[in-house]
Protein backbone atom coordinates (compact mmCIF):
# COMPACT_ATOMS: atom_id res chain seq x y z
CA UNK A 1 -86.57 104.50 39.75
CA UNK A 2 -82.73 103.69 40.35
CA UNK A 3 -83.09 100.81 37.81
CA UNK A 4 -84.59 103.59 34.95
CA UNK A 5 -81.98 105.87 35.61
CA UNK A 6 -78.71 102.78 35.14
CA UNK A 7 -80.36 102.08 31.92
CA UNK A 8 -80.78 105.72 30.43
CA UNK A 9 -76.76 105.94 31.92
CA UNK A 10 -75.49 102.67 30.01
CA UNK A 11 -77.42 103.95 26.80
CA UNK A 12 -75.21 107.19 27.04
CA UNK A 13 -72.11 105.46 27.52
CA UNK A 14 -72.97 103.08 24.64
CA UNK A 15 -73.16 105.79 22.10
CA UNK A 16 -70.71 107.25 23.31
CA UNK A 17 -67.91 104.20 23.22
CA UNK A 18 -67.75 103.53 19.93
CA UNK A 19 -66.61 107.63 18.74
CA UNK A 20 -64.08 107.30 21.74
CA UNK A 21 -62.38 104.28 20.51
CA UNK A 22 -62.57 105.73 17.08
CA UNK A 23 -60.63 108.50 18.93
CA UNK A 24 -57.56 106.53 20.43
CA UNK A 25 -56.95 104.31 17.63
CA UNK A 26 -54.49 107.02 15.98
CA UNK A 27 -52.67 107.39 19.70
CA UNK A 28 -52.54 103.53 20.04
CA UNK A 29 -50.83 102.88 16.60
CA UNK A 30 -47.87 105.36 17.76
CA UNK A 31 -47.11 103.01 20.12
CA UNK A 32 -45.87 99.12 19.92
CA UNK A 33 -47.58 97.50 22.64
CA UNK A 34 -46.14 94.46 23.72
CA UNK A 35 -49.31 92.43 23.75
CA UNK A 36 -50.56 93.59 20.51
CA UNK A 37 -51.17 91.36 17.28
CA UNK A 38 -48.35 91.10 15.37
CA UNK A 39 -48.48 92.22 11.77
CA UNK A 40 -49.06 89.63 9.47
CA UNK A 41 -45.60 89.52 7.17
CA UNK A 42 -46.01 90.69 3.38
CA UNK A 43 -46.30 87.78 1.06
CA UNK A 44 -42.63 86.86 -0.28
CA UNK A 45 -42.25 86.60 -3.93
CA UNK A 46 -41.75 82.51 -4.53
CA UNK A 47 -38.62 81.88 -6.74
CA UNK A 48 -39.64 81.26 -10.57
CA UNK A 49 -38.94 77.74 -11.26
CA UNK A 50 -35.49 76.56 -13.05
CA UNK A 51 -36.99 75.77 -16.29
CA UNK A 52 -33.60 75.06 -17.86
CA UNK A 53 -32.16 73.08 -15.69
CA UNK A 54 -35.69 70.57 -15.65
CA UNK A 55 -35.55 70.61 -19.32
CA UNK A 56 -31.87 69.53 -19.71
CA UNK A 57 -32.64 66.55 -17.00
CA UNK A 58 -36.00 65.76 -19.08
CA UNK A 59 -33.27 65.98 -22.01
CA UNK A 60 -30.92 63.36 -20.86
CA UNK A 61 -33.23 60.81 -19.46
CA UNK A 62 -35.21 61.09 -23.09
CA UNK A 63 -31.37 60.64 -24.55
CA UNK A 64 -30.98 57.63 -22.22
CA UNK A 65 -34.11 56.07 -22.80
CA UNK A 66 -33.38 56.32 -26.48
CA UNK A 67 -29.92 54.89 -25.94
CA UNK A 68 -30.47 51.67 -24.25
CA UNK A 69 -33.13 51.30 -26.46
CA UNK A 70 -31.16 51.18 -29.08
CA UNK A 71 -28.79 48.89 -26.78
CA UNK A 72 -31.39 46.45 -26.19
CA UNK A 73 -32.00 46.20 -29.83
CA UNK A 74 -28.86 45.57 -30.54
CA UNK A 75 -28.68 42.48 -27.39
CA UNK A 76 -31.76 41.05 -28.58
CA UNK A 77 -30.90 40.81 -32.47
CA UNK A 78 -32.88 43.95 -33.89
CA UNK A 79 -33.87 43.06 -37.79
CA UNK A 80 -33.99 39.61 -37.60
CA UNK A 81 -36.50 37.36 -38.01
CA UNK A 82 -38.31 35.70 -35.19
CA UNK A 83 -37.39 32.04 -37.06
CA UNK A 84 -33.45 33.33 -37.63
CA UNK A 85 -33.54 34.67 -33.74
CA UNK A 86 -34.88 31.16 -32.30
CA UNK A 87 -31.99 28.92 -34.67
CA UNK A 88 -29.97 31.43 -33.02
CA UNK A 89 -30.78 30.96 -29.65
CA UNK A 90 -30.72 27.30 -30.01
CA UNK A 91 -26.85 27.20 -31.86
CA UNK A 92 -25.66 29.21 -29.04
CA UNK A 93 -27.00 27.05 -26.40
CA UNK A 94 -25.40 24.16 -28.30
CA UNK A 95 -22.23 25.82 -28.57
CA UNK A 96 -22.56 26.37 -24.62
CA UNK A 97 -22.74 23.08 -24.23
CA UNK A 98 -20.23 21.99 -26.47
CA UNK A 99 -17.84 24.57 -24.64
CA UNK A 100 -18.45 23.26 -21.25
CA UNK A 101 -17.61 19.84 -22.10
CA UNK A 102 -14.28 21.16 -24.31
CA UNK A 103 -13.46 22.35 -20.94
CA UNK A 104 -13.71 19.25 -19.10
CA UNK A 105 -11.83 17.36 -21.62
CA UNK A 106 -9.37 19.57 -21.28
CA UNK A 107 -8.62 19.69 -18.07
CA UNK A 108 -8.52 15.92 -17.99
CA UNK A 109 -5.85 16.22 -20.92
CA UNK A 110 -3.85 18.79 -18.67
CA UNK A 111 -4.00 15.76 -15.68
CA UNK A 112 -3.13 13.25 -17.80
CA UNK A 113 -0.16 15.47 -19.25
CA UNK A 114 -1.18 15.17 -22.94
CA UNK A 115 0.18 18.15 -24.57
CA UNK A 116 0.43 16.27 -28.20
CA UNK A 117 -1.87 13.90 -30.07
CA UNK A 118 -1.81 11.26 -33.28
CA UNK A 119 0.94 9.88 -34.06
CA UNK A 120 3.48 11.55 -31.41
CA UNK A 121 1.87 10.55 -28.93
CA UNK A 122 3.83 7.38 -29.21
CA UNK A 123 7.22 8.73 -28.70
CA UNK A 124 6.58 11.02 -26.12
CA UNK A 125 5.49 8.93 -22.96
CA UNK A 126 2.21 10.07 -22.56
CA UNK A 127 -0.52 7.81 -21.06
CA UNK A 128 -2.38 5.26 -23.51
CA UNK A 129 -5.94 7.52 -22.78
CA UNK A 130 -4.17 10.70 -24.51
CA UNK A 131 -4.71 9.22 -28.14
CA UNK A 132 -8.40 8.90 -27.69
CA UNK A 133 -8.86 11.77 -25.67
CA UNK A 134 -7.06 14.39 -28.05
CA UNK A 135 -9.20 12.65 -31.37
CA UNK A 136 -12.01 13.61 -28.82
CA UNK A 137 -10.60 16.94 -28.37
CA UNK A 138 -10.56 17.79 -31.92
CA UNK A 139 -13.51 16.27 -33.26
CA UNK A 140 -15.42 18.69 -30.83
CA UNK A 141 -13.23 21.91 -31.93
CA UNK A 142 -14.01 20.72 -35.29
CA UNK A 143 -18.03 20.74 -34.32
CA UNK A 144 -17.37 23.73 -32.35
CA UNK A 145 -16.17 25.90 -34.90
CA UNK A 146 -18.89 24.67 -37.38
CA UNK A 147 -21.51 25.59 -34.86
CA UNK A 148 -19.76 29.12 -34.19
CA UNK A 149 -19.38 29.88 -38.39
CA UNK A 150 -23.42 29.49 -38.58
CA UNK A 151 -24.36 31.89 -35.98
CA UNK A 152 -21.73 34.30 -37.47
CA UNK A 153 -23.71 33.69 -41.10
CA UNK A 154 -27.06 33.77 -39.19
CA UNK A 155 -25.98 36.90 -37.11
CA UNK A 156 -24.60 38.97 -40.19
CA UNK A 157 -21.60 40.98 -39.76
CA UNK A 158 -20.82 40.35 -36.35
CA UNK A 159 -17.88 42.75 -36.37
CA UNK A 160 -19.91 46.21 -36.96
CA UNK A 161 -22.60 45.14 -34.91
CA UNK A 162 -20.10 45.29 -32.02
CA UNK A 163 -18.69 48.44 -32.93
CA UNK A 164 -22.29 49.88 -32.23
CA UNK A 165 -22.69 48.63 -28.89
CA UNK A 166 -19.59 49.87 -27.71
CA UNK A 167 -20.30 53.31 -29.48
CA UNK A 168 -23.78 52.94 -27.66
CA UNK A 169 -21.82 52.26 -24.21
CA UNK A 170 -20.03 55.71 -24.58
CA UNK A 171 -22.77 57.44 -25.85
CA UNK A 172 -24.52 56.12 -22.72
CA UNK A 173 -21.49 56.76 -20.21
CA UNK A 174 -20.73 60.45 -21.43
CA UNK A 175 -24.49 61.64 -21.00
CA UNK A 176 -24.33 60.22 -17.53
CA UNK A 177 -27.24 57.49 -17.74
CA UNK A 178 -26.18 55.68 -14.78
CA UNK A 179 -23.65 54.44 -12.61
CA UNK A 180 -23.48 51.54 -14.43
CA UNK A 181 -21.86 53.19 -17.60
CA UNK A 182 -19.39 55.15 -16.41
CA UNK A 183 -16.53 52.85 -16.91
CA UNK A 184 -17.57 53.38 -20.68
CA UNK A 185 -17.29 57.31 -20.43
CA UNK A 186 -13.50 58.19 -20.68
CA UNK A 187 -12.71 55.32 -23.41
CA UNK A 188 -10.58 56.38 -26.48
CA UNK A 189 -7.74 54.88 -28.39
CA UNK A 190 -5.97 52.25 -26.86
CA UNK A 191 -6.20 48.82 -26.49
CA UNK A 192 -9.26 45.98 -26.27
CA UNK A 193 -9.54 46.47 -22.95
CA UNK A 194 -9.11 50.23 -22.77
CA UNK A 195 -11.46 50.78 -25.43
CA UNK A 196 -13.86 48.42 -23.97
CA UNK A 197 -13.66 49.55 -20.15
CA UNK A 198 -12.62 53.19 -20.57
CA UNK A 199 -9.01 52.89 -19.22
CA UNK A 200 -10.46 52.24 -15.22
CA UNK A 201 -10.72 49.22 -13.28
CA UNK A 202 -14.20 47.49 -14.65
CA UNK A 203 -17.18 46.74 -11.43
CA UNK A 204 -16.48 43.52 -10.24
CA UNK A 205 -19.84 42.28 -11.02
CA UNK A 206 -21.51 44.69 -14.05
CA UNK A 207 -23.91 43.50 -15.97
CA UNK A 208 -23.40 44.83 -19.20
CA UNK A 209 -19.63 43.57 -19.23
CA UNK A 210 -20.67 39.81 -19.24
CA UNK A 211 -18.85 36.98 -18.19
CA UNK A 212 -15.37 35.90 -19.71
CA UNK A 213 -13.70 32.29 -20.03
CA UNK A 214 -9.96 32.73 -19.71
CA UNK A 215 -7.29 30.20 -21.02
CA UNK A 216 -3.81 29.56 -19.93
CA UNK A 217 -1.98 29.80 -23.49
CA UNK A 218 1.76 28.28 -23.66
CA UNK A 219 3.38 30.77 -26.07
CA UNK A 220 5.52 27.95 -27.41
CA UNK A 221 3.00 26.02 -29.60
CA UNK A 222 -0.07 27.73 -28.66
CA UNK A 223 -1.76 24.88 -26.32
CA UNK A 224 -3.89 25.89 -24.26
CA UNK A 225 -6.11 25.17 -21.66
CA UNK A 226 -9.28 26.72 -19.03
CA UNK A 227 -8.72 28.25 -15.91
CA UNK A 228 -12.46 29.88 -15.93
CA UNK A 229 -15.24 29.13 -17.45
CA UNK A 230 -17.47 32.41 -16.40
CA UNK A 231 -15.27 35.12 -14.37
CA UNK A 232 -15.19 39.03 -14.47
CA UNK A 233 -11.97 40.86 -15.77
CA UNK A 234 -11.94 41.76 -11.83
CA UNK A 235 -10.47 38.06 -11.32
CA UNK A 236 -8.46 37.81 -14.43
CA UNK A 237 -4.94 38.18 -12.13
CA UNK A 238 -5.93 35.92 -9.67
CA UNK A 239 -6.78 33.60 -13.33
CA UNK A 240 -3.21 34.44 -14.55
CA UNK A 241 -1.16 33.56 -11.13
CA UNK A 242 -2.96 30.22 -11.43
CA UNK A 243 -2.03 29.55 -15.10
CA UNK A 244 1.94 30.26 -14.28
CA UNK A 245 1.59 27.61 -11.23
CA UNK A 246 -0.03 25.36 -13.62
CA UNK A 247 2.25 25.34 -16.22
CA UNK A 248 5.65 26.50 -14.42
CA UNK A 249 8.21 24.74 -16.65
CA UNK A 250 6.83 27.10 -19.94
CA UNK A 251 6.12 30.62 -20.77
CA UNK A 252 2.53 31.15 -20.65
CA UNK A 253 0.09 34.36 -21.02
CA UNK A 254 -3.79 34.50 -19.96
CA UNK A 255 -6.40 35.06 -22.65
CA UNK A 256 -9.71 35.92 -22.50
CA UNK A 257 -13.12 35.94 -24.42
CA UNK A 258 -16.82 36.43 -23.86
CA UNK A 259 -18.64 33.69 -22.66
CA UNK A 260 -21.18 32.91 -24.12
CA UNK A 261 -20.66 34.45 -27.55
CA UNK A 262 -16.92 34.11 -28.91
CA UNK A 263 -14.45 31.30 -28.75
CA UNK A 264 -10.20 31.07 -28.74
CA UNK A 265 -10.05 32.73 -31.98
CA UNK A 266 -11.61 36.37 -30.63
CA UNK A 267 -9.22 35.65 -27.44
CA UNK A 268 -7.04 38.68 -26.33
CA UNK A 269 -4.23 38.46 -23.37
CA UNK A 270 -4.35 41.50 -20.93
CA UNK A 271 -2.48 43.29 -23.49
CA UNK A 272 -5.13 43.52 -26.20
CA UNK A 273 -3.19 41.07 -28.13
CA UNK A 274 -5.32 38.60 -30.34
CA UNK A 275 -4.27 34.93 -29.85
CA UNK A 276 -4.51 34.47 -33.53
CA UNK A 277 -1.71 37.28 -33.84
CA UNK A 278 0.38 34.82 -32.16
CA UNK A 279 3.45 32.79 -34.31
CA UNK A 280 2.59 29.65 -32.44
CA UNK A 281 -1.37 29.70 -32.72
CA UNK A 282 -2.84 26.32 -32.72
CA UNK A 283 0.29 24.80 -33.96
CA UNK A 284 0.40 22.27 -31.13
CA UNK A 285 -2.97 20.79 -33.11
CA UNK A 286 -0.36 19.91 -36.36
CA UNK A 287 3.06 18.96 -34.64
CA UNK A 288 4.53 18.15 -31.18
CA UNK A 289 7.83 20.18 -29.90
CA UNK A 290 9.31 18.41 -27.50
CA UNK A 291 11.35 21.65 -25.85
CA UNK A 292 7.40 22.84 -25.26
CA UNK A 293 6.18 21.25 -22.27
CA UNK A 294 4.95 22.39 -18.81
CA UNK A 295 6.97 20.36 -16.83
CA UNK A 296 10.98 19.34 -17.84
CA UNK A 297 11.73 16.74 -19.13
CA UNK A 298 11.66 13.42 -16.76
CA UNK A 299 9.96 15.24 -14.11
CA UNK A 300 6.70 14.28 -12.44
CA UNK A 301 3.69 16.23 -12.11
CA UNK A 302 4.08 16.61 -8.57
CA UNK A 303 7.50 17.34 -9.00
CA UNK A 304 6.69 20.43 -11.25
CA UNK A 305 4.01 21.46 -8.98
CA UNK A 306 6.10 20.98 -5.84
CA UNK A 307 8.46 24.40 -7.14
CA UNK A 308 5.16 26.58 -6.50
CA UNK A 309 3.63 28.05 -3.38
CA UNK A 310 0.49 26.21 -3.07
CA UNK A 311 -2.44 27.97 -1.98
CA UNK A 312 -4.21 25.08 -0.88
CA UNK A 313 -2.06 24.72 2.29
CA UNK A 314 -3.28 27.12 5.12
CA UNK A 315 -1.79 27.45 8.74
CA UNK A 316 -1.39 24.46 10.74
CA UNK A 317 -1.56 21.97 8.32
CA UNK A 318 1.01 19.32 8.45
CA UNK A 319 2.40 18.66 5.00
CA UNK A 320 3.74 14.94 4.52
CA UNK A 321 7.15 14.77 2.38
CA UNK A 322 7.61 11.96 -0.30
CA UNK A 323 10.66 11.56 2.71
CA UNK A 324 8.67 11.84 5.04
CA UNK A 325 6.33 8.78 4.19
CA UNK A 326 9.29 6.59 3.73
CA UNK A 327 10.52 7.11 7.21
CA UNK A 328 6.74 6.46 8.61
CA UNK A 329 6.70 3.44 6.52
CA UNK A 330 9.84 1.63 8.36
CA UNK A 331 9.38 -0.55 10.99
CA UNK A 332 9.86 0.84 14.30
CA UNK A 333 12.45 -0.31 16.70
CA UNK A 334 12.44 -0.21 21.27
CA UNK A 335 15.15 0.96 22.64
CA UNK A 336 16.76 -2.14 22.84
CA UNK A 337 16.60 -2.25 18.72
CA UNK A 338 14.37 -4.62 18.60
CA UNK A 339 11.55 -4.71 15.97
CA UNK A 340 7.94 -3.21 17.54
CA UNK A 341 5.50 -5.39 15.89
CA UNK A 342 1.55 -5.05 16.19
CA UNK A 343 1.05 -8.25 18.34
CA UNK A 344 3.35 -6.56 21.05
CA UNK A 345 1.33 -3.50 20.54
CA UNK A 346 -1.66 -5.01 21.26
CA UNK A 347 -0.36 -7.27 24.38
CA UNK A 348 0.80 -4.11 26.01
CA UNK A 349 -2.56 -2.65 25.30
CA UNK A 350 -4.59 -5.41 26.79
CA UNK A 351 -2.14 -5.57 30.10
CA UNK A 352 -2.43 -1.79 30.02
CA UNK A 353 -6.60 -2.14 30.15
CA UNK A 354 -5.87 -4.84 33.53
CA UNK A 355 -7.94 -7.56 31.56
CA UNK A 356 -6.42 -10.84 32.93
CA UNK A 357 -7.28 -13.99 30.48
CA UNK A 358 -8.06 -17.03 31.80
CA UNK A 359 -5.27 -20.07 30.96
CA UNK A 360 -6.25 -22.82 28.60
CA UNK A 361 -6.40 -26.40 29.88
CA UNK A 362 -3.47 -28.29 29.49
CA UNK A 363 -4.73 -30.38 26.99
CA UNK A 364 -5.35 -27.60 24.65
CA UNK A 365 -2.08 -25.90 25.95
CA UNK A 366 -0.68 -29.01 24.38
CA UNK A 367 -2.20 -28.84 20.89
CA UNK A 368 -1.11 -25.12 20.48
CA UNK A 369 2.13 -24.38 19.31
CA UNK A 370 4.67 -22.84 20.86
CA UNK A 371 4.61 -19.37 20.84
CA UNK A 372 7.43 -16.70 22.18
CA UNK A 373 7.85 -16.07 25.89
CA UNK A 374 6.14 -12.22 26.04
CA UNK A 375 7.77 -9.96 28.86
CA UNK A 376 5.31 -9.59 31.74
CA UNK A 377 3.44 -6.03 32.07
CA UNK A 378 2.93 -5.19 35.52
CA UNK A 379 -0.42 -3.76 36.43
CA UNK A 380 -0.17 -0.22 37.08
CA UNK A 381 -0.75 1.11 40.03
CA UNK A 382 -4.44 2.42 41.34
CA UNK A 383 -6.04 0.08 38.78
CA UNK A 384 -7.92 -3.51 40.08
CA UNK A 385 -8.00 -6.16 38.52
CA UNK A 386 -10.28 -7.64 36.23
CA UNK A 387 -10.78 -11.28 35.50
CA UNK A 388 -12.38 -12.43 32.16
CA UNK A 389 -14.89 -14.63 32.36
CA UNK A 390 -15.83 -16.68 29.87
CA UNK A 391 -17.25 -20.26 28.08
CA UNK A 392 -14.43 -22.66 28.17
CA UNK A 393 -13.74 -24.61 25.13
CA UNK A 394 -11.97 -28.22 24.98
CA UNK A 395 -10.76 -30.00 22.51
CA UNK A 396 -12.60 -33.24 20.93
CA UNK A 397 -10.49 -36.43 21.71
């Protein structure tokens, strides 16, 4: 009975729940109660993307892909044929070669102190090897020069194709292709170097610059000789201080070229001069002027040398004077002034070590000669003696 009448009571209250929470929904919503849901936020608007700004970066990487396209074409030797491109590649790794050794031989002429060849050489005091090794010199500037005329005639005109890849190396610096072409973006009229570098310092190490050989050049008569074989315009002043310690007695001016690719006649100084705009060019190769020379006259290499800071020397080093080894060389004199001599040395050293040799017999004693009363050593104190011991010889009778 009480169980029938809970369930008729819960089906009242069950239709009846529903219509009263129907009823305070409009009250509840008046009111911000602190454990209620919160309201999801509206959907924000997402910004529409910058269409102009992707397409001008889409833009310049197209223009920069085109660009060193065009670069690389012009590197690699666009519009040649694949047999013209291999003789080429094979000329300029003889003229490599050839270079190199040029180099060597010249630095061995600049030891040797042959600034002049043929028949001057005779009257100028130079050292027998500087005949040979100047006919040397300028049978390989002879083969040199023929080697760098046929890639010019393979390569076509050399001169415009240049002009390209610098235009190519502004074109790629003013649209911002990469760090490595913005020393490019700023160049304008000026000299080789501005035009080449833009009028700023050049990377130390970039890779599009190449490498250079520089070349001490005496204004005089136009000799010169290496300082670097493959350096970066980044070391050309440390290249020039060397060439004025080098050759101190003379006015001389650093020149550069590529390396590979040119030789002394595309050389320019610092100053965008051409070496081939200079009065004296090569004229050392047809006559000797005696007034031209990198040391005076009558003076040694070292000498000449001795007038400049060397950088070789570092702290603590002890420097030995021409002077200096003279007064080693003397003999050395005790107090008394008499002459030091090795076998004294030596005796003091062996009565300094307490060794105490054994006499000889007197028959041998007899047979020796004479030699020069020695003053006696006495044994220094704290030390023992020490008795050699030994086979003893006699002589045959």
């Amino acid at each position: 009975m009480i169980g029938t009448t809970i369930a008729i009571a819960l089906r009242g209250l069950g239709g009846a729940l529903p219509a009263l929470v129907l009823c305070a929904a409009p009250a509840l919503a008046q009111f911000s109660f602190p454990f209620s849901a919160p309201t999801p936020p509206s959907a924000v608007p997402s910004p529409a993307p910058n269409t102009s700004s992707a397409a001008g970066m889409a833009g310049r990487n197209q223009a920069c892909l085109r660009l060193e396209s065009q670069l690389a074409a012009i590197d690699r030797g666009a519009g040649i044929d694949p047999a013209r491109a291999e003789q080429i590649k094979r000329y300029e790794e003889t003229v490599a070669k050839q270079q190199a050794e040029l180099d060597r031989l010249g630095q061995q002429s600049q030891r040797l102190g042959c600034q002049g060849g043929g028949f001057f050489a005779l009257f100028s005091g130079q050292s027998p090897q500087c005949g040979p090794l100047n006919n040397q010199m300028q049978q390989m500037r002879a083969n040199l020069d023929r080697s760098l005329s046929d890639i010019q005639r393979l390569q076509g005109n050399s001169g415009e194709r240049e002009a390209q890849r610098r235009g190519i190396l502004v074109a790629l610096g003013q649209n911002d292709c990469g760090p490595q072409y913005r020393q490019y973006a700023t160049a304008g009229p000026g000299g080789f170097f501005d035009n080449l570098f833009g009028g700023v310092a050049p990377a130390p190490n970039a890779p599009l610059a190449g490498t250079y050989r520089t070349l001490c050049v005496r204004t005089c008569d136009g000799y010169y000789f290496p300082i670097s074989y493959s350096t970066v315009p980044a070391k050309f002043a440390e290249d020039e201080q060397l060439c004025r310690r080098l050759c101190p007695a003379a006015e001389v001016t650093l020149y550069s070229h590529r390396n590979p690719g040119e030789d002394v006649a595309r050389a320019v100084s610092i100053s965008g001069r051409l070496y081939t705009e200079l009065p004296a060019a090569f004229s050392y190769r047809k006559q000797l002027n005696p007034a031209c020379n990198c040391r005076l006259p009558g003076q040694s290499w070292a000498e000449a040398l001795r007038q400049t800071s060397d950088q070789t020397i570092e702290r603590g080093d002890i420097v030995v004077t021409e002077e200096r080894a003279k007064q080693l060389s003397q003999p050395r004199f005790d107090p008394q002034g008499k002459p030091v001599n090795s076998s004294q040395t030596s005796a003091r050293a062996k009565g300094a070590d307490g060794v105490n040799n054994a006499p000889l017999p007197p028959a041998a004693a007899e047979q020796q000669p004479t030699a020069p009363a020695e003053e006696k050593i006495e044994q220094e104190p704290g030390k023992r003696k020490v008795r050699a011991v030994g086979p003893t010889f006699y002589p045959v009778r």
